[in-house]
ModelCIF file with pLDDT and N, C-alpha, C, O atoms, coordinates in Angstrom:
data_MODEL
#
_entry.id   MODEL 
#
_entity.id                         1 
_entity.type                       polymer 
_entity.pdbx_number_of_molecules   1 
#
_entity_poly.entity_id                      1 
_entity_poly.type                           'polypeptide(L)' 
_entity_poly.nstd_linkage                   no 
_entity_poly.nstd_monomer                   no 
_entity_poly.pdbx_seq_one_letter_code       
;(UNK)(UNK)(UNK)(UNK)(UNK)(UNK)(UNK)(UNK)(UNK)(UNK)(UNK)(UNK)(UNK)(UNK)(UNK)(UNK)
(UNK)(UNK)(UNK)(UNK)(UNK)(UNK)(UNK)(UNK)(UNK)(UNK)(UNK)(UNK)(UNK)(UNK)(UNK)(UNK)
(UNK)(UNK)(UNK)(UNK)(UNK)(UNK)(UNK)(UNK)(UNK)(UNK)(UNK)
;
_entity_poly.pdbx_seq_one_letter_code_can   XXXXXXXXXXXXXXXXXXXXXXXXXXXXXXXXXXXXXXXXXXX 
_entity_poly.pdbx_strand_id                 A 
#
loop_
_entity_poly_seq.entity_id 
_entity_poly_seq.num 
_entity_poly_seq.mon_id 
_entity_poly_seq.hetero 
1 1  UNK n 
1 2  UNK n 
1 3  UNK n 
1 4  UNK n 
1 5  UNK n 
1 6  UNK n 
1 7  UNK n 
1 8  UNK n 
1 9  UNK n 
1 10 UNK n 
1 11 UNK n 
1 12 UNK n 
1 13 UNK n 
1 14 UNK n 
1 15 UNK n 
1 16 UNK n 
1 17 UNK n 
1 18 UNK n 
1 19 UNK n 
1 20 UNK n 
1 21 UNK n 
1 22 UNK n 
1 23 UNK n 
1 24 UNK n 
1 25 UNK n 
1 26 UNK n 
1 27 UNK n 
1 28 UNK n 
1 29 UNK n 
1 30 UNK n 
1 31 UNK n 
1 32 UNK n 
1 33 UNK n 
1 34 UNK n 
1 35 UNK n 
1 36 UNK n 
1 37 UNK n 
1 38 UNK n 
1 39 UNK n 
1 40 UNK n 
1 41 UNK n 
1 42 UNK n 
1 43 UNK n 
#
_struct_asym.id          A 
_struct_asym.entity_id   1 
#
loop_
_ma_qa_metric.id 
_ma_qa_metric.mode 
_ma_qa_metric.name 
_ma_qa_metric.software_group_id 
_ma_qa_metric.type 
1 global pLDDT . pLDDT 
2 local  pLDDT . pLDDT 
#
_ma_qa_metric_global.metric_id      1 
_ma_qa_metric_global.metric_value   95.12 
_ma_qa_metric_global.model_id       1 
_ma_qa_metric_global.ordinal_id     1 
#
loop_
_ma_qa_metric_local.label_asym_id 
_ma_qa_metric_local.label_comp_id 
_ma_qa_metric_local.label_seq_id 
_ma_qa_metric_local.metric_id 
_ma_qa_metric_local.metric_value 
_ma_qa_metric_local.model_id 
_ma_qa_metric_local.ordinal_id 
A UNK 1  2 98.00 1 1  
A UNK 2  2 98.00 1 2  
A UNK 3  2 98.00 1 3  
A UNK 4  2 97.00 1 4  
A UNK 5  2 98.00 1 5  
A UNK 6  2 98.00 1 6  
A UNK 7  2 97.00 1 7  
A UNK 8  2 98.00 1 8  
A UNK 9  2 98.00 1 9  
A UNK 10 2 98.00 1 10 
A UNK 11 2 98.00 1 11 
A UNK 12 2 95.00 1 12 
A UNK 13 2 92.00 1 13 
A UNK 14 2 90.00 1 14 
A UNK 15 2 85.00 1 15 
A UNK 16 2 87.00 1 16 
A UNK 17 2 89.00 1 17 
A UNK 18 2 89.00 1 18 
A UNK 19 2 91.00 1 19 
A UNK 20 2 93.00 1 20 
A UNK 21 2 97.00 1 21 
A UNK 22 2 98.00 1 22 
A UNK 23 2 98.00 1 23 
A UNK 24 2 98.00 1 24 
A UNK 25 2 98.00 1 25 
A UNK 26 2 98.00 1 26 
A UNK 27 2 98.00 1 27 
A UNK 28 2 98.00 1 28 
A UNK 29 2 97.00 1 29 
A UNK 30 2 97.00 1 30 
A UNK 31 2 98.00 1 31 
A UNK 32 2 98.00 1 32 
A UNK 33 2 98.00 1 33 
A UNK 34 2 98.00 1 34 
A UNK 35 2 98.00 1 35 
A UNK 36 2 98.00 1 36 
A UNK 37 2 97.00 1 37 
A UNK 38 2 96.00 1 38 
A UNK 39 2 94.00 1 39 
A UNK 40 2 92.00 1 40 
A UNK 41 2 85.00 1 41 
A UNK 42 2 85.00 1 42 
A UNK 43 2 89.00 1 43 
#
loop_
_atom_site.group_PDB 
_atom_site.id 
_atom_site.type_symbol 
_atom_site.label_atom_id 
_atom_site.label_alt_id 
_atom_site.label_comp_id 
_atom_site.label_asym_id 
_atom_site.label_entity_id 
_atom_site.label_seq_id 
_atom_site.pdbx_PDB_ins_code 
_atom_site.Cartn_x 
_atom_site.Cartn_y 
_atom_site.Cartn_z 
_atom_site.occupancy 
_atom_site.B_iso_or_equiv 
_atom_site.pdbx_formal_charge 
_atom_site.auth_seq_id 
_atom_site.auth_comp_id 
_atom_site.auth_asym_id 
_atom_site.auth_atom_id 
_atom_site.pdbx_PDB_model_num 
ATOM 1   N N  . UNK A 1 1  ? 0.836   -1.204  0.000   1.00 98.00 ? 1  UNK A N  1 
ATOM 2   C CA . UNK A 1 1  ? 0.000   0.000   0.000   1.00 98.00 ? 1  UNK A CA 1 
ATOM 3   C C  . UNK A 1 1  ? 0.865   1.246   0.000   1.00 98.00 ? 1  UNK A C  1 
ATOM 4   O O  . UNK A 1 1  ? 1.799   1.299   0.800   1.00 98.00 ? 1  UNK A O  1 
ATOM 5   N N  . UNK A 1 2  ? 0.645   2.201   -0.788  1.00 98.00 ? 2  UNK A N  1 
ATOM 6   C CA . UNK A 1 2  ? 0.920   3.073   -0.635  1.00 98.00 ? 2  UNK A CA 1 
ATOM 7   C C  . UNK A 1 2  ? 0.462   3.656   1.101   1.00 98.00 ? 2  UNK A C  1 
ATOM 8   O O  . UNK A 1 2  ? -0.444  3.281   1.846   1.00 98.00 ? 2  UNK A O  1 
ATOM 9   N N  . UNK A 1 3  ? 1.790   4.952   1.321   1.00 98.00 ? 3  UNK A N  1 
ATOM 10  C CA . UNK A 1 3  ? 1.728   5.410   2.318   1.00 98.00 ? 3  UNK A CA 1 
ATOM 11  C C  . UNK A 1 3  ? 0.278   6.172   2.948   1.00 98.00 ? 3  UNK A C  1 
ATOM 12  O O  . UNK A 1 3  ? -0.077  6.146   4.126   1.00 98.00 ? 3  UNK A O  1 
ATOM 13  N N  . UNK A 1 4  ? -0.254  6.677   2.092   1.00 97.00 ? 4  UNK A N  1 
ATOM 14  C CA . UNK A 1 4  ? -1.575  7.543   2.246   1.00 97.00 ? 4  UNK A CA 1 
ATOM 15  C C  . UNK A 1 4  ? -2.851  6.623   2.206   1.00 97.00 ? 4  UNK A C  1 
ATOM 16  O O  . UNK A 1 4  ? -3.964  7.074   2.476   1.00 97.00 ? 4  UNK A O  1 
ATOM 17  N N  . UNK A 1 5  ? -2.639  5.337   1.864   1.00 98.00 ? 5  UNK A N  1 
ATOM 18  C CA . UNK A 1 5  ? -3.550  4.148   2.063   1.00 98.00 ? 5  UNK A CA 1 
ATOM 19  C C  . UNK A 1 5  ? -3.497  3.560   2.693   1.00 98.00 ? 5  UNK A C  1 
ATOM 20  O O  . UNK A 1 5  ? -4.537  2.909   2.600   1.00 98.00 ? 5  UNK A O  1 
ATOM 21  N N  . UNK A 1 6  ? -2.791  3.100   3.664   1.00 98.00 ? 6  UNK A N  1 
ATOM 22  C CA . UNK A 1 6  ? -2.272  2.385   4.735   1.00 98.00 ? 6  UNK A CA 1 
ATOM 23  C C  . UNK A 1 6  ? -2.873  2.317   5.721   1.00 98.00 ? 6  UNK A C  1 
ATOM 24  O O  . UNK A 1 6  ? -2.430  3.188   6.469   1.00 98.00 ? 6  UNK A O  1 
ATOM 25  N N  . UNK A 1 7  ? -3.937  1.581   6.359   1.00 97.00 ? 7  UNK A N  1 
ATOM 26  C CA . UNK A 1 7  ? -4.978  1.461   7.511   1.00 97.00 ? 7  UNK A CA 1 
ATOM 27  C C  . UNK A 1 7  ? -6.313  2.012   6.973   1.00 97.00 ? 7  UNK A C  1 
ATOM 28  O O  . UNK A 1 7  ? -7.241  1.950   7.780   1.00 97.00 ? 7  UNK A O  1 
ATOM 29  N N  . UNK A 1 8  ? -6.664  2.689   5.421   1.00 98.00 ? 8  UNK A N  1 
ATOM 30  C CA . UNK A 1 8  ? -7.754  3.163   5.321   1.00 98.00 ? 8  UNK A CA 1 
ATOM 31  C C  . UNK A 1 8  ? -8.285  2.628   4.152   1.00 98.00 ? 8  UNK A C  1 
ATOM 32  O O  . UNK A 1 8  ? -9.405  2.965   3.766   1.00 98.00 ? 8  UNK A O  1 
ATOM 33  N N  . UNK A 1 9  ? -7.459  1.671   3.431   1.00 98.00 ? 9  UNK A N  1 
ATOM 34  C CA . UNK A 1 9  ? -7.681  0.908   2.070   1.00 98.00 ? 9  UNK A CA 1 
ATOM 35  C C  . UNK A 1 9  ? -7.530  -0.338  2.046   1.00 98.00 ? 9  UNK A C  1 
ATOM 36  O O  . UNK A 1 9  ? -6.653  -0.806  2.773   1.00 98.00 ? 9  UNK A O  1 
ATOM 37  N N  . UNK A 1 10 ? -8.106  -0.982  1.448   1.00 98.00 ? 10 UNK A N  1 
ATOM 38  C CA . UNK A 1 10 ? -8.237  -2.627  1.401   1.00 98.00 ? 10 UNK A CA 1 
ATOM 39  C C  . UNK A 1 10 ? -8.156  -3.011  -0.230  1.00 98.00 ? 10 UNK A C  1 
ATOM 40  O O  . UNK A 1 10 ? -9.056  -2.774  -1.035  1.00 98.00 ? 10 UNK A O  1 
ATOM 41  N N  . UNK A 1 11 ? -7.067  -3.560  -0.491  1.00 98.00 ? 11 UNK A N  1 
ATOM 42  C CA . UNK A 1 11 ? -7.026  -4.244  -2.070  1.00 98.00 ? 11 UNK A CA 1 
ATOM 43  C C  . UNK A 1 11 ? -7.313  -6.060  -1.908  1.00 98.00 ? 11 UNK A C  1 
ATOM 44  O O  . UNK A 1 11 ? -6.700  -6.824  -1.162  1.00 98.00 ? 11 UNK A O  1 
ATOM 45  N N  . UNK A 1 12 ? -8.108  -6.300  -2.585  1.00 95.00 ? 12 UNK A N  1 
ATOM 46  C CA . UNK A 1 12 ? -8.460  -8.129  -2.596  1.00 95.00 ? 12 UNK A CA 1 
ATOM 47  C C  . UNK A 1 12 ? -9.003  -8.423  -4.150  1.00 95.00 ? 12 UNK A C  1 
ATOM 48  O O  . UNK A 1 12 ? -9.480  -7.644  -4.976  1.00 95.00 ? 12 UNK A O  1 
ATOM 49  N N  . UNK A 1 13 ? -8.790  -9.584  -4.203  1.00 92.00 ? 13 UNK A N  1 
ATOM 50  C CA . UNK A 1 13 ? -9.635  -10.508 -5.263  1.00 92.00 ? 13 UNK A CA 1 
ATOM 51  C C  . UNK A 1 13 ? -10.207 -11.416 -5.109  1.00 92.00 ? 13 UNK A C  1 
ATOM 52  O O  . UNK A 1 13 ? -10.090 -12.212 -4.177  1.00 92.00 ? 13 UNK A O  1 
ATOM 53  N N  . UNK A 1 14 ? -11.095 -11.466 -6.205  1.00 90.00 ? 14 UNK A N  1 
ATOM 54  C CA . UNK A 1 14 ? -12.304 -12.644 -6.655  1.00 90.00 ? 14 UNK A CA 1 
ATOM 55  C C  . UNK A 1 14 ? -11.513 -13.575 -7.466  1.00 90.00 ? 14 UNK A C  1 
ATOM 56  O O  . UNK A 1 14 ? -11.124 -12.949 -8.452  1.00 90.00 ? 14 UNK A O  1 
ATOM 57  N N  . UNK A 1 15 ? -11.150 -14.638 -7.491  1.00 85.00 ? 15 UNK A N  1 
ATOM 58  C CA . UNK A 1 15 ? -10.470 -15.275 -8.422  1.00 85.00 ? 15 UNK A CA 1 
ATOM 59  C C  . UNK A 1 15 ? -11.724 -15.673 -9.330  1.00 85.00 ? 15 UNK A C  1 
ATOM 60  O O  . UNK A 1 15 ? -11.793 -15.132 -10.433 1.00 85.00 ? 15 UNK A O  1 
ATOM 61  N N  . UNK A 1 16 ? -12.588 -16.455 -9.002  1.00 87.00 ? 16 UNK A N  1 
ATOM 62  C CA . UNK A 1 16 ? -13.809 -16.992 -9.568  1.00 87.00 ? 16 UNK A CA 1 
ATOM 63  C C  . UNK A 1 16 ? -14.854 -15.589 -10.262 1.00 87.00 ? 16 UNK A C  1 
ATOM 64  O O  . UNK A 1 16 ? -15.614 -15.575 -11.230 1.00 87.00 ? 16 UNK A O  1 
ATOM 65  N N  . UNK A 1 17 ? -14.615 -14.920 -9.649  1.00 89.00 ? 17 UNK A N  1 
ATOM 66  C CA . UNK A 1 17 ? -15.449 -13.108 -10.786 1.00 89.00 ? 17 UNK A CA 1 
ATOM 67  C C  . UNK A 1 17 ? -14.461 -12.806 -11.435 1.00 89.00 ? 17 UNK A C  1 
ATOM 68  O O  . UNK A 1 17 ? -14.843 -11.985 -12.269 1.00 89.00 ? 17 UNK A O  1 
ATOM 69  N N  . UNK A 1 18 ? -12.860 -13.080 -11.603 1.00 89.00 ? 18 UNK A N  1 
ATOM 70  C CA . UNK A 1 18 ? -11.909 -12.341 -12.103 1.00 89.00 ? 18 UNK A CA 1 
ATOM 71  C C  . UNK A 1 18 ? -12.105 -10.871 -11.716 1.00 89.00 ? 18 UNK A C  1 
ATOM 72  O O  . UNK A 1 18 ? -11.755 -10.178 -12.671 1.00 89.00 ? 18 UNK A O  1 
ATOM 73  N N  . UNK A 1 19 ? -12.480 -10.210 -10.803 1.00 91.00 ? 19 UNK A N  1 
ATOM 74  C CA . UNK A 1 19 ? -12.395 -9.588  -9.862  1.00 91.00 ? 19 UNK A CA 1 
ATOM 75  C C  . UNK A 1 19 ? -11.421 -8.810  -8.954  1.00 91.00 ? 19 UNK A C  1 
ATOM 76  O O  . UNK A 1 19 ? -10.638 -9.420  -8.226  1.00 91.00 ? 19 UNK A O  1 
ATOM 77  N N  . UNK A 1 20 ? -11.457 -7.741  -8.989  1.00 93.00 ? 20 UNK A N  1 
ATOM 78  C CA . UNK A 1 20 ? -10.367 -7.142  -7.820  1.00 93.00 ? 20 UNK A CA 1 
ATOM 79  C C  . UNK A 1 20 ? -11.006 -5.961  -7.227  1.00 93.00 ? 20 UNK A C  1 
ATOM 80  O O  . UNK A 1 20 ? -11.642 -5.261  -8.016  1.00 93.00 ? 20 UNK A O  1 
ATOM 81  N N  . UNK A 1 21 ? -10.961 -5.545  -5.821  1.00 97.00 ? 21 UNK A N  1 
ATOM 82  C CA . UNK A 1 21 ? -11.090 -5.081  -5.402  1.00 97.00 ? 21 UNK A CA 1 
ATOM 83  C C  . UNK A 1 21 ? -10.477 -3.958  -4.705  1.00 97.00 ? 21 UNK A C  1 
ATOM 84  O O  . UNK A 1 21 ? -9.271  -4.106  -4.510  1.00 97.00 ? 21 UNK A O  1 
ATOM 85  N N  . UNK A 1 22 ? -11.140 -2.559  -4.153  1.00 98.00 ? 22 UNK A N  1 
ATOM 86  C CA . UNK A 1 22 ? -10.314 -1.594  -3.925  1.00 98.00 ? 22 UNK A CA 1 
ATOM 87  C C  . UNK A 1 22 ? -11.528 -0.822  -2.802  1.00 98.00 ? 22 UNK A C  1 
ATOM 88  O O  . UNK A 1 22 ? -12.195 0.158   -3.133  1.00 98.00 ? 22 UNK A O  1 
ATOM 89  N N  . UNK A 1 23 ? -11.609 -1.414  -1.628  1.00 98.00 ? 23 UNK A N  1 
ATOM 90  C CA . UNK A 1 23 ? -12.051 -0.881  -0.508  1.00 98.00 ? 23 UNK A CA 1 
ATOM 91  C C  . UNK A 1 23 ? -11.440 0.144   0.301   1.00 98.00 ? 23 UNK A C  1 
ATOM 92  O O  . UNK A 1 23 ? -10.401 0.240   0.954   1.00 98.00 ? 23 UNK A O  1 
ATOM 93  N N  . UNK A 1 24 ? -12.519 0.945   0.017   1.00 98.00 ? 24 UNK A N  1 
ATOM 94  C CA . UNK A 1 24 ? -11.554 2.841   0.329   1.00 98.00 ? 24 UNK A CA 1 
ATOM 95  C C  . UNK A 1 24 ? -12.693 3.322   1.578   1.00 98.00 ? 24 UNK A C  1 
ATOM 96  O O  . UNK A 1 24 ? -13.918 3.304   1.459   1.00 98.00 ? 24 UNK A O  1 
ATOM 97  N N  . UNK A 1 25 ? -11.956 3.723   2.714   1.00 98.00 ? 25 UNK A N  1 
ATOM 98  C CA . UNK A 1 25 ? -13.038 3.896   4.229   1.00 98.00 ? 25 UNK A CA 1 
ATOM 99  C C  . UNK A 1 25 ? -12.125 4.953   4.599   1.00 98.00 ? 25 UNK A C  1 
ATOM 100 O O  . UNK A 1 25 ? -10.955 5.001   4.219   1.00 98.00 ? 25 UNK A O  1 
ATOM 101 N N  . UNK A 1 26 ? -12.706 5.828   5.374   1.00 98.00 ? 26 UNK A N  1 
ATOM 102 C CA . UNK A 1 26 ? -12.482 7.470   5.611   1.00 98.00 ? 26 UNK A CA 1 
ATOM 103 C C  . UNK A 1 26 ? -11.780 8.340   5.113   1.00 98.00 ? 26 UNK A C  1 
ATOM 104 O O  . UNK A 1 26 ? -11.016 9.139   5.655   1.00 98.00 ? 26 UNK A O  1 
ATOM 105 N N  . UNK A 1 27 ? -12.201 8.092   3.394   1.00 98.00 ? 27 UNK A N  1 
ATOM 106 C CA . UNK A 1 27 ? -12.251 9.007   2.784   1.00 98.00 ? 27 UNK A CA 1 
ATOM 107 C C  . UNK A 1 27 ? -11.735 10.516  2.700   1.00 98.00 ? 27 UNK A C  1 
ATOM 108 O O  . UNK A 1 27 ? -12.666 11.282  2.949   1.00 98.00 ? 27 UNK A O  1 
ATOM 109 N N  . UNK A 1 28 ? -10.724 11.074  2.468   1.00 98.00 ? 28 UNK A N  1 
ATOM 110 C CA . UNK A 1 28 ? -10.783 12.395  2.787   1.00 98.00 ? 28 UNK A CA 1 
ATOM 111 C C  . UNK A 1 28 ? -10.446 13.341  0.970   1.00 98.00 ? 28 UNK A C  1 
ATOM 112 O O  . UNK A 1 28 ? -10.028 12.773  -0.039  1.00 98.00 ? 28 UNK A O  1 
ATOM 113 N N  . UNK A 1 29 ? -10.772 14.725  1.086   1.00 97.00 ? 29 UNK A N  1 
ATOM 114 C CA . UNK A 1 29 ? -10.501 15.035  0.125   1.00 97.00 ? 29 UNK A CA 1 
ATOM 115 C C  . UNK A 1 29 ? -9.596  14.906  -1.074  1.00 97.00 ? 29 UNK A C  1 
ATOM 116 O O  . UNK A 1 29 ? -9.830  14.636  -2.252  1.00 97.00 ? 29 UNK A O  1 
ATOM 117 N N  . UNK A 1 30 ? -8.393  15.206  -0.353  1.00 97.00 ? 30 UNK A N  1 
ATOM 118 C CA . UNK A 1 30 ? -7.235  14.558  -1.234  1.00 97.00 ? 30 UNK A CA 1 
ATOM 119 C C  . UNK A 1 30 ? -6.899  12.996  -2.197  1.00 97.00 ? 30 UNK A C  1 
ATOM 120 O O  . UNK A 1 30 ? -6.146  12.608  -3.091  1.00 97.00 ? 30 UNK A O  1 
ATOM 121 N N  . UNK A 1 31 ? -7.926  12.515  -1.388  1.00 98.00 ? 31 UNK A N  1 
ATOM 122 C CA . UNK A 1 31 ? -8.355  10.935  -2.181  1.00 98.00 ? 31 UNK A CA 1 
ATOM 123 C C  . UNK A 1 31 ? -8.846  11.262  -3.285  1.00 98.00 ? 31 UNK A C  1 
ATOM 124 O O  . UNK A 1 31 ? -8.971  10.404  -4.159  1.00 98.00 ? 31 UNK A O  1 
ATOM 125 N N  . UNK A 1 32 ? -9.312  12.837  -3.542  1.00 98.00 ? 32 UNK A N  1 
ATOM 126 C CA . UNK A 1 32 ? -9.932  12.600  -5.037  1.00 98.00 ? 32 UNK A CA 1 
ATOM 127 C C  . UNK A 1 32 ? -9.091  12.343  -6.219  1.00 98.00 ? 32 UNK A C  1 
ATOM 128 O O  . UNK A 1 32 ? -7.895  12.635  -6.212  1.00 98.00 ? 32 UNK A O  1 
ATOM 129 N N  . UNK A 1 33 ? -9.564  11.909  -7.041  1.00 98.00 ? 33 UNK A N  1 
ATOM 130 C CA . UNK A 1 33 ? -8.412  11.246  -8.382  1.00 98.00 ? 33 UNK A CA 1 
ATOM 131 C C  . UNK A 1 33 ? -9.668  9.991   -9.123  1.00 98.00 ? 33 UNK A C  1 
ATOM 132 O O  . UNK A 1 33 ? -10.511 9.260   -8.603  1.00 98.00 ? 33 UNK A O  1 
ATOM 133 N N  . UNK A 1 34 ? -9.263  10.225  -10.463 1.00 98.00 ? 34 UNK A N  1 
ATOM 134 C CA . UNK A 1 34 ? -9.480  8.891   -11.104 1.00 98.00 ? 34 UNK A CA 1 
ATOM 135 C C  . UNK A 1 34 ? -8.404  7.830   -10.365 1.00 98.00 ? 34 UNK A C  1 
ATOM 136 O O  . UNK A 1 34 ? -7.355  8.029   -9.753  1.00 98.00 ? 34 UNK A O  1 
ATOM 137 N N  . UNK A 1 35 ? -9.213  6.506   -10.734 1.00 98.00 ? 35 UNK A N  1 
ATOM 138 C CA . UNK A 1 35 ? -8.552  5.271   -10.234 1.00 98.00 ? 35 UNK A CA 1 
ATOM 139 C C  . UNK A 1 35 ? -8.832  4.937   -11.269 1.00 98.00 ? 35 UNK A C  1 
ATOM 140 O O  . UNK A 1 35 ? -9.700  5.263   -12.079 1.00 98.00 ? 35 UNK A O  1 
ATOM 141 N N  . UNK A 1 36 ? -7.738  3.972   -11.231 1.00 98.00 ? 36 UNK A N  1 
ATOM 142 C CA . UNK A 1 36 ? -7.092  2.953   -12.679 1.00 98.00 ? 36 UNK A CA 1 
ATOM 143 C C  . UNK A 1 36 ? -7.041  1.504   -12.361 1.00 98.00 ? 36 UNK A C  1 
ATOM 144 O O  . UNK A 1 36 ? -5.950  1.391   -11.801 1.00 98.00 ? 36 UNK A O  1 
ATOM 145 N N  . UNK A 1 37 ? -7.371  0.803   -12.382 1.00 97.00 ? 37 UNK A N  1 
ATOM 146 C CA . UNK A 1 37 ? -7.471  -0.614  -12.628 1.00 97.00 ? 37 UNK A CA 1 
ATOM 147 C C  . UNK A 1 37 ? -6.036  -1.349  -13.037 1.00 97.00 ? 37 UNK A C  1 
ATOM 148 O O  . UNK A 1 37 ? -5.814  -1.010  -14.200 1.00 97.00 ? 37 UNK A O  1 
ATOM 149 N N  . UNK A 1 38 ? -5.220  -2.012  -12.673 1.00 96.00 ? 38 UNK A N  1 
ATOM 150 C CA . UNK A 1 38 ? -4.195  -2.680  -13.368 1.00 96.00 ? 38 UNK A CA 1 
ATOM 151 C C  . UNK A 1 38 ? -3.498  -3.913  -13.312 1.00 96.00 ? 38 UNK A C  1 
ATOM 152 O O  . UNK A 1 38 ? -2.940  -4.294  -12.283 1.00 96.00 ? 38 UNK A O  1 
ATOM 153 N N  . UNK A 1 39 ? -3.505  -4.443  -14.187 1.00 94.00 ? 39 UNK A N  1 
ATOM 154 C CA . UNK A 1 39 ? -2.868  -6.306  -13.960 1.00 94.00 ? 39 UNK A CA 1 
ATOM 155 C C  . UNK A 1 39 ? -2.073  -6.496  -14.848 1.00 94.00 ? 39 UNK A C  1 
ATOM 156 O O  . UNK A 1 39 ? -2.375  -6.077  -15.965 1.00 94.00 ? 39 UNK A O  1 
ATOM 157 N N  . UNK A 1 40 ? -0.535  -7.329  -14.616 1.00 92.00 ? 40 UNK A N  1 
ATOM 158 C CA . UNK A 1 40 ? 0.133   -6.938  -15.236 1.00 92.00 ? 40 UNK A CA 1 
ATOM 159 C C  . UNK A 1 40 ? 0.776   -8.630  -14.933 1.00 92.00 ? 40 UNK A C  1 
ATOM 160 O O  . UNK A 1 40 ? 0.267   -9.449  -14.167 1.00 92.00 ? 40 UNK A O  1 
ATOM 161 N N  . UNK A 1 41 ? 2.273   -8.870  -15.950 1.00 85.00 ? 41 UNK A N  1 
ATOM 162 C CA . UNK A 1 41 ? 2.724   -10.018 -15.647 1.00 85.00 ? 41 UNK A CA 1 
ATOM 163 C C  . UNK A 1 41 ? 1.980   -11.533 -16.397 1.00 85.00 ? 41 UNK A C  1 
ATOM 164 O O  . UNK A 1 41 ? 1.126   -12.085 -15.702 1.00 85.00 ? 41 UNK A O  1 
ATOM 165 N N  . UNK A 1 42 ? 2.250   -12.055 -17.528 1.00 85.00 ? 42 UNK A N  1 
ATOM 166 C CA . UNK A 1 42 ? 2.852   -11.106 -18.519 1.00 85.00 ? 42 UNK A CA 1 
ATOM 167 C C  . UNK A 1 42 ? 1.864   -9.905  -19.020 1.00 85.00 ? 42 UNK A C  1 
ATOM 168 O O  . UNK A 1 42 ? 0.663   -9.851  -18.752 1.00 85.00 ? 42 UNK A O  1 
ATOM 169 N N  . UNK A 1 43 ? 2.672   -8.848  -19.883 1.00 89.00 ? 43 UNK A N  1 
ATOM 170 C CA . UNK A 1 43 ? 1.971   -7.817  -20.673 1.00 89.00 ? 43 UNK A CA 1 
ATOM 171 C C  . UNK A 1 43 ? 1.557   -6.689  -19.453 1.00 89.00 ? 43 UNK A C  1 
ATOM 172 O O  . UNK A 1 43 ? 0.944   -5.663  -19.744 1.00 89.00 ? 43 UNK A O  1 
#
């Protein structure tokens, strides 16, 4: 995790949904931003 995510973000997967997850809890302004999706290895 990045430093600014650290106790307030949760990354997991669904193997069976091909699925990933990005659980984001107390929120604060500076969190605003597009989020990007990414899987990598190969390509």
């Amino acid at each position: 995790y990045a430093d600014s995510a650290k106790g307030r973000f949760t990354i997991s997967r669904d193997n069976a949904k091909n699925t990933v997850y990005l659980q984001m809890n107390s929120l604060k302004p500076e969190d605003t931003a597009v989020y990007y999706c990414y899987v990598g290895g190969p390509g």
